[in-house]
C-alpha atoms as a PDB file:
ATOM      1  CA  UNK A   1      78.833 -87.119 140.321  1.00  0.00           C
ATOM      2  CA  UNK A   2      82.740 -87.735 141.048  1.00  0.00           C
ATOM      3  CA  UNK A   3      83.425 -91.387 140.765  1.00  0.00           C
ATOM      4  CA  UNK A   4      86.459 -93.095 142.247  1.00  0.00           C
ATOM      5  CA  UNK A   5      89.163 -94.747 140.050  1.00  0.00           C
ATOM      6  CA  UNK A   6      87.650 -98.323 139.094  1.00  0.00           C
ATOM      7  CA  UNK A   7      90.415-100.350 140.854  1.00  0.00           C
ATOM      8  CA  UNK A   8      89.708 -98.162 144.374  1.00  0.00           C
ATOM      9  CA  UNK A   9      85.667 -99.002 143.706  1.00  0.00           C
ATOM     10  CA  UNK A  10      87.158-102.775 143.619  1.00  0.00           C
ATOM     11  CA  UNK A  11      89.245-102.538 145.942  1.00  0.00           C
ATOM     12  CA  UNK A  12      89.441-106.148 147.501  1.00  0.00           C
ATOM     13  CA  UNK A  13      86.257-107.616 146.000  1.00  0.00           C
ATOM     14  CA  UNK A  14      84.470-107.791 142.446  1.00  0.00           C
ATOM     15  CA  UNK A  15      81.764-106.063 141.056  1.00  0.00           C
ATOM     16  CA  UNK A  16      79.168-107.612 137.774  1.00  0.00           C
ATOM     17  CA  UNK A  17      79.182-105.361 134.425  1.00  0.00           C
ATOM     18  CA  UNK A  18      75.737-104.423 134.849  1.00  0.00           C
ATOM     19  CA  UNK A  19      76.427-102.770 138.277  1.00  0.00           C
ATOM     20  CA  UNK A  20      79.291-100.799 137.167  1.00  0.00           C
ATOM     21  CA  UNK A  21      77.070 -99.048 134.917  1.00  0.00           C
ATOM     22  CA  UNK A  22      74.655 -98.386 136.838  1.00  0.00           C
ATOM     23  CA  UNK A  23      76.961 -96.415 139.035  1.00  0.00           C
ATOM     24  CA  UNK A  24      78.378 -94.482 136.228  1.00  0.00           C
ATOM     25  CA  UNK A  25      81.437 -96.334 135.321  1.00  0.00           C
ATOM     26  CA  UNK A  26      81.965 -96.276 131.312  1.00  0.00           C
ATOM     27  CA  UNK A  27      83.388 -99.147 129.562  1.00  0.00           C
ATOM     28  CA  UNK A  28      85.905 -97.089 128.544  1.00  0.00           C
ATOM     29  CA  UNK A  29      87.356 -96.706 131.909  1.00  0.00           C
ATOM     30  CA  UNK A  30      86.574-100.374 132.852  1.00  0.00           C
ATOM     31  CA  UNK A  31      88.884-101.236 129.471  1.00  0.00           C
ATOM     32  CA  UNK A  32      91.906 -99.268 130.543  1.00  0.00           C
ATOM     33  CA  UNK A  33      91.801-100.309 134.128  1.00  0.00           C
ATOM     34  CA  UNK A  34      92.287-104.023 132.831  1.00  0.00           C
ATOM     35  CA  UNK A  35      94.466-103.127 130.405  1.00  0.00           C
ATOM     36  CA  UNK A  36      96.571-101.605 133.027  1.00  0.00           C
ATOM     37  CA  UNK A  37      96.335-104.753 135.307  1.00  0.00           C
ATOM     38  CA  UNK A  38      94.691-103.162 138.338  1.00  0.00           C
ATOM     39  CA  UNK A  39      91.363-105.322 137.806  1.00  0.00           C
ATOM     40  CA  UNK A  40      90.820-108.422 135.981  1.00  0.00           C
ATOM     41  CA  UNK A  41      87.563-109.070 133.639  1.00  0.00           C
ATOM     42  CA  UNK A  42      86.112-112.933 133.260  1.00  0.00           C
ATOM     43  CA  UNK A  43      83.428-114.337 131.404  1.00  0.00           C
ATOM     44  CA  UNK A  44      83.481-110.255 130.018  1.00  0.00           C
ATOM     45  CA  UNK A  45      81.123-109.456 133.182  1.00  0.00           C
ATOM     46  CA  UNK A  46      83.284-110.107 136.359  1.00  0.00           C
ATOM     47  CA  UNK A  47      85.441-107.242 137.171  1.00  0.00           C
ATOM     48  CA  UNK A  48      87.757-108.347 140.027  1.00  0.00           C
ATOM     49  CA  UNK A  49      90.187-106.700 142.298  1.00  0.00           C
ATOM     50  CA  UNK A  50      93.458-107.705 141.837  1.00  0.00           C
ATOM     51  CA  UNK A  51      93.606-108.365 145.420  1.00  0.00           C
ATOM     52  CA  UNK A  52      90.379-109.652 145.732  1.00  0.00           C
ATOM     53  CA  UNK A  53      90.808-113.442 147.691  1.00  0.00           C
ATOM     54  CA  UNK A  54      91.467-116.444 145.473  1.00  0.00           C
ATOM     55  CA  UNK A  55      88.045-118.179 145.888  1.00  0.00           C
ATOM     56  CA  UNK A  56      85.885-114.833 144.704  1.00  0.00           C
ATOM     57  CA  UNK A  57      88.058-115.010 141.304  1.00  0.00           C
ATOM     58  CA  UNK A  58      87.759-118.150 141.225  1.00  0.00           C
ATOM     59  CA  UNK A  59      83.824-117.917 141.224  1.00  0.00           C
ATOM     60  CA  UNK A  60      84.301-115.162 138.781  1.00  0.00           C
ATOM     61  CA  UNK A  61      86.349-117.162 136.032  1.00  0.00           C
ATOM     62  CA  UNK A  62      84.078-120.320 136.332  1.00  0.00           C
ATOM     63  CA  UNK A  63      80.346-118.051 136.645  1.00  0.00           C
ATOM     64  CA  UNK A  64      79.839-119.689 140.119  1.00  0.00           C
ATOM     65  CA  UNK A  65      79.228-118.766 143.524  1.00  0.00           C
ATOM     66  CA  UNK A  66      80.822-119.482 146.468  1.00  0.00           C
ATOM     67  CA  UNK A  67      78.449-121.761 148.703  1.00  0.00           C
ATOM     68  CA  UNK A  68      78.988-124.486 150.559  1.00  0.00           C
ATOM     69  CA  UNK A  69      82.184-125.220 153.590  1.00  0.00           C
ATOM     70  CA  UNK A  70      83.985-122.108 151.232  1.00  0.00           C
ATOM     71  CA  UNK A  71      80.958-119.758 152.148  1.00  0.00           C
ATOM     72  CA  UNK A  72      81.702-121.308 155.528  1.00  0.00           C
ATOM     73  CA  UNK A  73      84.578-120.565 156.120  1.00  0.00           C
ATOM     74  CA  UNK A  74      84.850-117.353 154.402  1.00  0.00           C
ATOM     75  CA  UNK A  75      81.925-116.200 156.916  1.00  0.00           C
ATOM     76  CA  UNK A  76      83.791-117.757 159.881  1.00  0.00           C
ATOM     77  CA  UNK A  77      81.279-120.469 160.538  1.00  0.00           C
ATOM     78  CA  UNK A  78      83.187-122.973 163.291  1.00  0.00           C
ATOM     79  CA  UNK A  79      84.336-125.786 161.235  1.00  0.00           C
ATOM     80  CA  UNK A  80      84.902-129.053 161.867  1.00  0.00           C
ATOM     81  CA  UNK A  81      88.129-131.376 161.705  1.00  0.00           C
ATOM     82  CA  UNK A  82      88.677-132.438 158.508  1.00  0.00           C
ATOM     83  CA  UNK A  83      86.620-130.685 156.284  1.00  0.00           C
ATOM     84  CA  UNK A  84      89.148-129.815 153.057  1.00  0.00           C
ATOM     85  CA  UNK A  85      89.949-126.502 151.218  1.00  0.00           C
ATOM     86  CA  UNK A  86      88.510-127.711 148.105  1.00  0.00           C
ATOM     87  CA  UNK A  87      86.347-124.719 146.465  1.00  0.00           C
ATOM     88  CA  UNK A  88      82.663-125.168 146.172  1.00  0.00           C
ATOM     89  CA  UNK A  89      80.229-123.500 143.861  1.00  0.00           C
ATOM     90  CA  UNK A  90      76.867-123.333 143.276  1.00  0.00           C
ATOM     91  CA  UNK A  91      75.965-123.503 139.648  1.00  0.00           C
ATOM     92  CA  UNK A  92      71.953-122.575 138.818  1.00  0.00           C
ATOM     93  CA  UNK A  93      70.693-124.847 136.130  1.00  0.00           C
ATOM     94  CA  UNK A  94      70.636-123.339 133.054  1.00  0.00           C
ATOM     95  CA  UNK A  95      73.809-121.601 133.565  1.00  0.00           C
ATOM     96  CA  UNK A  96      77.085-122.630 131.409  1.00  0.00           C
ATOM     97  CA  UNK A  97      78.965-123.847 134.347  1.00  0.00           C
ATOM     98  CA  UNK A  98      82.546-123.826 134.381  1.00  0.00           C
ATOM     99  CA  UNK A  99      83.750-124.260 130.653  1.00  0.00           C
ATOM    100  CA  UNK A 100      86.966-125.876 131.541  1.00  0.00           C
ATOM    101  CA  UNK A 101      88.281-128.717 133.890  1.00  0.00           C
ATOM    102  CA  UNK A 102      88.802-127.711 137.523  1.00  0.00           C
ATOM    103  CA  UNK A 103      89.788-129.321 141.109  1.00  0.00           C
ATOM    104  CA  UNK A 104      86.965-127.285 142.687  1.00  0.00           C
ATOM    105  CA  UNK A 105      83.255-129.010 143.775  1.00  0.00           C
ATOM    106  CA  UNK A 106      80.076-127.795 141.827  1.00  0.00           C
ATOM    107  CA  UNK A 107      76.797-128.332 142.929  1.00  0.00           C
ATOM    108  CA  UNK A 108      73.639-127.687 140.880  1.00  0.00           C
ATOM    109  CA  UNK A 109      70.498-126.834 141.955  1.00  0.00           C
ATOM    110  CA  UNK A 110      67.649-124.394 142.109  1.00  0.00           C
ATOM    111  CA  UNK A 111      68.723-121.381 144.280  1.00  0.00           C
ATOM    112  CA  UNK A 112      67.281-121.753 147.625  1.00  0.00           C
ATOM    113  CA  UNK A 113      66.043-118.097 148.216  1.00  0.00           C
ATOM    114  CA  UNK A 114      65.790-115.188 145.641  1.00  0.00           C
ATOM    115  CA  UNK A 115      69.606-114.211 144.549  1.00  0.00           C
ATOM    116  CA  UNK A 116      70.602-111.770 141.428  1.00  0.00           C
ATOM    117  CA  UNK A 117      74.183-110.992 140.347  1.00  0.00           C
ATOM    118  CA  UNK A 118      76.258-112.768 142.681  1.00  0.00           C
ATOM    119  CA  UNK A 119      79.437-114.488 143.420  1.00  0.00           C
ATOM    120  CA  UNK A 120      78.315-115.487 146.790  1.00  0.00           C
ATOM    121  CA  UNK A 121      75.563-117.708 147.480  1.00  0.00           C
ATOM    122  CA  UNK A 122      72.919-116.779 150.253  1.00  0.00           C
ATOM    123  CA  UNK A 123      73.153-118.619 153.500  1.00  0.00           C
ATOM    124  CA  UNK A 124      70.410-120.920 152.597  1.00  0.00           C
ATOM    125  CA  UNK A 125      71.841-122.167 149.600  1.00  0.00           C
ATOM    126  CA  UNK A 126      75.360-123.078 151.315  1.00  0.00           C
ATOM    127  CA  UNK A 127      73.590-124.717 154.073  1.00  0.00           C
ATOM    128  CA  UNK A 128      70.998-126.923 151.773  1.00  0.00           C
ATOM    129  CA  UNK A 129      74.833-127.622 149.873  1.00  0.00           C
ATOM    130  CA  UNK A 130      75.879-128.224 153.037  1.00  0.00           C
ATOM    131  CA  UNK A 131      73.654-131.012 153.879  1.00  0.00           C
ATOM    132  CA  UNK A 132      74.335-132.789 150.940  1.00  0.00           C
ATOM    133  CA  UNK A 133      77.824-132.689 150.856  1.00  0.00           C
ATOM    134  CA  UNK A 134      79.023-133.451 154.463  1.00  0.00           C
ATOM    135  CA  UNK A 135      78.421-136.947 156.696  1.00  0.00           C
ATOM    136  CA  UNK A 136      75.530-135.806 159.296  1.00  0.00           C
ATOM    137  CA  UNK A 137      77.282-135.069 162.177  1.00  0.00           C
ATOM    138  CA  UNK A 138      79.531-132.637 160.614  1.00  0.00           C
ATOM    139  CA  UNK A 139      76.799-131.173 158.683  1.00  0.00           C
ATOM    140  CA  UNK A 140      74.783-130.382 161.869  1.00  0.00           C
ATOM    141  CA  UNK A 141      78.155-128.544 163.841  1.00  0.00           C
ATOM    142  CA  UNK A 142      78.127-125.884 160.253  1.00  0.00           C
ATOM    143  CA  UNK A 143      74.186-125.664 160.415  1.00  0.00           C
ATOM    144  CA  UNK A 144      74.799-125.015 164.204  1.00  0.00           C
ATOM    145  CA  UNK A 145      77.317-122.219 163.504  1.00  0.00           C
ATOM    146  CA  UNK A 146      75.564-120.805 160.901  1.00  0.00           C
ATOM    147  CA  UNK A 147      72.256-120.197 163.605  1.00  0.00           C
ATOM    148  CA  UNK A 148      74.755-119.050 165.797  1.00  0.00           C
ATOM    149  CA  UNK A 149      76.567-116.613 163.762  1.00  0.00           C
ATOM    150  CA  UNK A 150      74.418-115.449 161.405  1.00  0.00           C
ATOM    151  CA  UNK A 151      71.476-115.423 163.656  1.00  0.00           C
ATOM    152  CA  UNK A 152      69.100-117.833 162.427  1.00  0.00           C
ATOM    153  CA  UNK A 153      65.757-119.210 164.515  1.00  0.00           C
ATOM    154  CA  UNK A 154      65.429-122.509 164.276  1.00  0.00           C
ATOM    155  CA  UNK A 155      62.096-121.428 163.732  1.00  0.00           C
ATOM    156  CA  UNK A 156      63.047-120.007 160.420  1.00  0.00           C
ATOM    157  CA  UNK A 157      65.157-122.758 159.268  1.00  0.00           C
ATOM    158  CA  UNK A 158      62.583-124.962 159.544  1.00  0.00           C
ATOM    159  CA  UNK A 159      59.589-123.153 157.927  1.00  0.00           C
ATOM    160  CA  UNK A 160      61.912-123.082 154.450  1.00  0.00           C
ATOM    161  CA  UNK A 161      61.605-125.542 151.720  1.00  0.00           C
ATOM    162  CA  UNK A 162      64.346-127.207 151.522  1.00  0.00           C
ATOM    163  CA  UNK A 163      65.472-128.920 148.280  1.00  0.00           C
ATOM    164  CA  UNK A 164      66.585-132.592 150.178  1.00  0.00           C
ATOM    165  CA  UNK A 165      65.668-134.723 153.118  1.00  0.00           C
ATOM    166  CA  UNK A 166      68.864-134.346 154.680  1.00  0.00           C
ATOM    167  CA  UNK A 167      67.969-130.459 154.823  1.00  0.00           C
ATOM    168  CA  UNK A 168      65.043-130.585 156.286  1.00  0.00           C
ATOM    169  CA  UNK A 169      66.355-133.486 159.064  1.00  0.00           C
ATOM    170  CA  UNK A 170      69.388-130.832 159.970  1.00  0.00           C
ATOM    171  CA  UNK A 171      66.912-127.922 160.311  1.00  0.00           C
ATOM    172  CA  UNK A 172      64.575-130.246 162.531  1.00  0.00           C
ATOM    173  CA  UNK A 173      67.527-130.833 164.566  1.00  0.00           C
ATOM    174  CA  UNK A 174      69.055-127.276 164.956  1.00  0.00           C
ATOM    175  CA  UNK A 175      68.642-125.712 168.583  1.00  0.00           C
ATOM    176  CA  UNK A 176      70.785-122.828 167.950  1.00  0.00           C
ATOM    177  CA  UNK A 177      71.947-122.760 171.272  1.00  0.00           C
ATOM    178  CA  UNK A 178      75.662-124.461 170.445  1.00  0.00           C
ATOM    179  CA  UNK A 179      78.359-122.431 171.785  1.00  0.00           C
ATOM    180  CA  UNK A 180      80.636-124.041 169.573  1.00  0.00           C
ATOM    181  CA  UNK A 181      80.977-126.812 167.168  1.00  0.00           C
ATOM    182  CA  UNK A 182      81.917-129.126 169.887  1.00  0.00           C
ATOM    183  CA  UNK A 183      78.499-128.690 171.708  1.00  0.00           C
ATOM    184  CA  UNK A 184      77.048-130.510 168.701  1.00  0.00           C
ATOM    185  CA  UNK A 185      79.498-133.440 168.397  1.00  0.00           C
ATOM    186  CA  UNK A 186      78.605-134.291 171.680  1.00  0.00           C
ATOM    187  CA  UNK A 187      74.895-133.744 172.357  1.00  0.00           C
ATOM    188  CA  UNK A 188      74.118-135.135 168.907  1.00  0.00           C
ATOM    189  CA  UNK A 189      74.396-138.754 170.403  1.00  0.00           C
ATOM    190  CA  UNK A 190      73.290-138.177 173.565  1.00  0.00           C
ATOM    191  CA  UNK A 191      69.965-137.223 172.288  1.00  0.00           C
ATOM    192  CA  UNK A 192      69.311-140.639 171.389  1.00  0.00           C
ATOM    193  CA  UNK A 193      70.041-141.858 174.020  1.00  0.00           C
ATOM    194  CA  UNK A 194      66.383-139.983 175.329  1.00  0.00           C
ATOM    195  CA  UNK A 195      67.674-138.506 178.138  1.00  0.00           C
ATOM    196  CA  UNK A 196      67.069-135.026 178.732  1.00  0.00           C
ATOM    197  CA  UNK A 197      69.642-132.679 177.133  1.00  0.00           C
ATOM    198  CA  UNK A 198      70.312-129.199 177.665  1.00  0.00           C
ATOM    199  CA  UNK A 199      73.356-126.656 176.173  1.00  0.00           C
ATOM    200  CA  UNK A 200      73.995-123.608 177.867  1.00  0.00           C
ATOM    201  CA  UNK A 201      71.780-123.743 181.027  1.00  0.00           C
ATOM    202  CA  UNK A 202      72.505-121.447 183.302  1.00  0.00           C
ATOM    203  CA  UNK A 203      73.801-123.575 186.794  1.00  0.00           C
ATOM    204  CA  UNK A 204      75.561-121.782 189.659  1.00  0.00           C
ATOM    205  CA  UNK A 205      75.239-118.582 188.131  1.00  0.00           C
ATOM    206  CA  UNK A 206      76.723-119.477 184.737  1.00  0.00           C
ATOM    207  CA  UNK A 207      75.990-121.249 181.629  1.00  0.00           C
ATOM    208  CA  UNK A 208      77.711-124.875 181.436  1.00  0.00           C
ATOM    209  CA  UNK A 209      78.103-126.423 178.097  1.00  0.00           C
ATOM    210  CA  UNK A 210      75.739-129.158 178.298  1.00  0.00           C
ATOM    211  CA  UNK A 211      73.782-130.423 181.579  1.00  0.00           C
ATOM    212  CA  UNK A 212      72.119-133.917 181.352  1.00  0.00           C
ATOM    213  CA  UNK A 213      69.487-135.068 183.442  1.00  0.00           C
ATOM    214  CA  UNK A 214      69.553-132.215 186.474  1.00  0.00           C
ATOM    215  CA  UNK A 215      73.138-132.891 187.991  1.00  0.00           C
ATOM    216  CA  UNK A 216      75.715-133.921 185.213  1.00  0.00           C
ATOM    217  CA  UNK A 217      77.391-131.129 183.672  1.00  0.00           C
ATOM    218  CA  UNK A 218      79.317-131.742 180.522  1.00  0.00           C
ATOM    219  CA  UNK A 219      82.259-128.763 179.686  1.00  0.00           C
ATOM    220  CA  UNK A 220      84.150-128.788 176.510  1.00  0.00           C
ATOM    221  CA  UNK A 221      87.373-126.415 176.031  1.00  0.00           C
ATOM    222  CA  UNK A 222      87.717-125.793 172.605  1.00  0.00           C
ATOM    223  CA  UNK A 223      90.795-125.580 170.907  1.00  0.00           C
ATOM    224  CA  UNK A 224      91.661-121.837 171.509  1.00  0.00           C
ATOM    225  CA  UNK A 225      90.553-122.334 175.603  1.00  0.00           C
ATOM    226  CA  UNK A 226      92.422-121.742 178.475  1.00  0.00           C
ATOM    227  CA  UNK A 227      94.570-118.962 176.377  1.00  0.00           C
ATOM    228  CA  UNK A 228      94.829-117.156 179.835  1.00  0.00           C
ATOM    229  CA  UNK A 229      95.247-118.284 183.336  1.00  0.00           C
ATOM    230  CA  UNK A 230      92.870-115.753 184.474  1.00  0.00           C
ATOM    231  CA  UNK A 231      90.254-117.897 182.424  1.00  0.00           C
ATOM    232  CA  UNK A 232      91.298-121.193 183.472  1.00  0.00           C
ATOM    233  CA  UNK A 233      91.305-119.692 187.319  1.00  0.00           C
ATOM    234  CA  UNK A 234      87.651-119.278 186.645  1.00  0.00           C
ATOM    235  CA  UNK A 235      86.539-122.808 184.865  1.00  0.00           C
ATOM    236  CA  UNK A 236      88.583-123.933 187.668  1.00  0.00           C
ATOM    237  CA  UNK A 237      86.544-121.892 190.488  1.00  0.00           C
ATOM    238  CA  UNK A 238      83.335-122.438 188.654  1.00  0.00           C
ATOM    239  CA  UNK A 239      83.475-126.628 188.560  1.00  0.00           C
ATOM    240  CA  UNK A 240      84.413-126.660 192.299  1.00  0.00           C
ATOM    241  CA  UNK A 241      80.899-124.788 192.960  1.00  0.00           C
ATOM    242  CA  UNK A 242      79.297-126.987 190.883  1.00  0.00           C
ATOM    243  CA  UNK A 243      80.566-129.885 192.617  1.00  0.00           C
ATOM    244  CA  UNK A 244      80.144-128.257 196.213  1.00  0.00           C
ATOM    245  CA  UNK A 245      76.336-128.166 195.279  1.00  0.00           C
ATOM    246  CA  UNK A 246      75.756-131.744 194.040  1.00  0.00           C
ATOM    247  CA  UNK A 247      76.437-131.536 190.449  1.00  0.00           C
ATOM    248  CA  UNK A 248      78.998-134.122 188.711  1.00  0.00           C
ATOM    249  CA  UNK A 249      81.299-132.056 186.240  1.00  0.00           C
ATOM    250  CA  UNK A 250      83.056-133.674 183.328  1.00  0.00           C
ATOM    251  CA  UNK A 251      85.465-132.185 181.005  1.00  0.00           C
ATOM    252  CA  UNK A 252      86.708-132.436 177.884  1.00  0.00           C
ATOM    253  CA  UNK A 253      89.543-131.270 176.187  1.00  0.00           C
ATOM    254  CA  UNK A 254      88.659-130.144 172.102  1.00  0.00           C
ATOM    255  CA  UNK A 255      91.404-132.855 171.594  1.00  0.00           C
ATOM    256  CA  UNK A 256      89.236-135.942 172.891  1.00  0.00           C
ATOM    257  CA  UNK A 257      85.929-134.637 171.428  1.00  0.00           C
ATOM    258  CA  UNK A 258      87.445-134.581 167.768  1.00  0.00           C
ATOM    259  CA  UNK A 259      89.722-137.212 167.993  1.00  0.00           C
ATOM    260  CA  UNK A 260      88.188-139.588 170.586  1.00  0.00           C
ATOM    261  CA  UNK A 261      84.540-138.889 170.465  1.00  0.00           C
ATOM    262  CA  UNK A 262      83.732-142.695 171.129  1.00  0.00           C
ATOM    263  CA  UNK A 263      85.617-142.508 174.355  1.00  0.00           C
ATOM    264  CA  UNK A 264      83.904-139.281 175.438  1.00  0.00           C
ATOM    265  CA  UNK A 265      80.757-140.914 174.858  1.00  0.00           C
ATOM    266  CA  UNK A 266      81.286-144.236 176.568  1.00  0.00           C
ATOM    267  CA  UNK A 267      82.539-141.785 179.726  1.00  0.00           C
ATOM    268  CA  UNK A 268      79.351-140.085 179.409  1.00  0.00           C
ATOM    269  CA  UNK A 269      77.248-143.221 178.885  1.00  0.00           C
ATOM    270  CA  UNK A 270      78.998-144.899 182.160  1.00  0.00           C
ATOM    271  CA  UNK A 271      78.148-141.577 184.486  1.00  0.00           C
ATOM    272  CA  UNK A 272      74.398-142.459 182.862  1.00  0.00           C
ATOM    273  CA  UNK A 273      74.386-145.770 184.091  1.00  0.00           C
ATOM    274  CA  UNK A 274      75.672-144.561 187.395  1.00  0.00           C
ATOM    275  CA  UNK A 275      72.960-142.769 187.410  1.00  0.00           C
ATOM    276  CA  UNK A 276      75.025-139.302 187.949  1.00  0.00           C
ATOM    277  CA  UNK A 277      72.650-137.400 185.777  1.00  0.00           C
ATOM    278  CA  UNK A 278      69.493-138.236 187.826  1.00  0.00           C
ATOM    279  CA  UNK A 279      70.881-137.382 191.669  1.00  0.00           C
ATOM    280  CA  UNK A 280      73.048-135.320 193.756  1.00  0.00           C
ATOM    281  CA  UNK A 281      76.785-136.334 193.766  1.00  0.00           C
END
């Protein structure tokens, strides 16, 4: 069997000892592909790409995996304002941990779900991380993503044993109907206020954000929205139908639901006690 040079095999990610093998690679050639600085070695197992993005070496030189908001973000997960750089890994107990100081965030605890040789941490793990690590709200917006993106029944999420309350309050909570992060910042109070709640119900022919009651319709642009007139032409078209036919349409800019979320909610609370959710405008 022809085998590729070591460093193309690696190319951009990292690869455990024991797998190397496996596929025929000889410590020999493993040896003089460090030696000539195409791949690194750590903890004598790790065999990293030279290339291969900071927070995977990382995990390789301390024996972690990445879990947590750096699994989030490395799987594109929508994430929230605020939420730091700061590399997370998930240590199993019994393992060495990392053997020297470091600026990163460790957690420990039982894995989750079934994992081998890894540098990455399932999605189970980095959301039970997840739940300890972040306030609630912020917390729910990743476990929201993560449903989204990775496609994950609520269903499922909440039939697993999770390690903490917090967990299993966050998978009790997860609709995994959030369009975005911003969905969840601002349903998540509006459910207690016991009012009916629904995200993307389908109203003139297409799916609004959130609609409360039967006629108030909540939209959110996100950060990225309104990148083309053609687009905005449309939101614009679409809230004037919505109106025509009775409905009262809000919207909020992604500035205003990050930044001013109390204000967005006393709007929202003040069209309640107007009664706008429960009757034609």
């Amino acid at each position: 069997m022809h085998l590729v040079p070591v460093a193309d095999r690696l190319r951009g990610t990292a690869a455990h000892r024991g797998q190397l093998r496996d596929e025929g690679y000889r410590d020999a050639s493993l040896r003089a592909a460090v030696r000539d600085g195409a791949i690194e070695v750590h903890r004598r197992s790790w065999f990293v790409s030279a290339d291969a993005p900071a927070d995977l070496r990382e995990a390789a030189r301390r024996g972690g995996r990445i879990t947590c908001t750096t699994l989030a973000r490395m799987r594109g997960w929508w994430m929230p304002d605020g939420v730091g750089d700061d590399v997370h890994l998930h240590f199993p107990p019994g393992s060495t941990g990392p053997r020297t100081p470091w600026g990163g965030v460790a957690h420990w605890s039982r894995p989750v779900a079934p994992v081998g040789r890894a540098l990455i941490a399932t999605v189970e793990d980095a959301l039970a991380h997840i739940a300890v690590c972040r306030p609630p709200a912020e917390a729910l917006v990743l476990w929201e993503s993560a449903a989204r993106m990775e496609r994950l029944a609520p269903e499922a999420l909440r039939a697993i044993s999770w390690p903490s309350r917090a967990a299993v309050e966050l998978a009790a909570q997860v609709t995994g109907l959030a369009d975005s992060g911003l969905e969840v910042l601002v349903c998540r109070p509006l459910r207690r206020l016991r009012v009916q709640v629904r995200q993307q119900a389908v109203v003139a022919g297409k799916p609004v954000d959130v609609l409360v009651g039967e006629w108030l319709v909540v939209q959110i642009d996100g950060w990225a929205h309104h990148s083309s007139s053609a687009q905005r032409s449309k939101d614009i078209a679409h809230d004037a139908e919505l109106r025509l036919r009775g409905y009262t349409v809000l919207r909020f800019s992604y500035a205003q639901v990050v930044h001013d979320a109390l204000e967005v909610e006393r709007t929202i609370r003040r069209a309640l006690a107007a009664g706008l959710h429960a009757r034609p405008s």
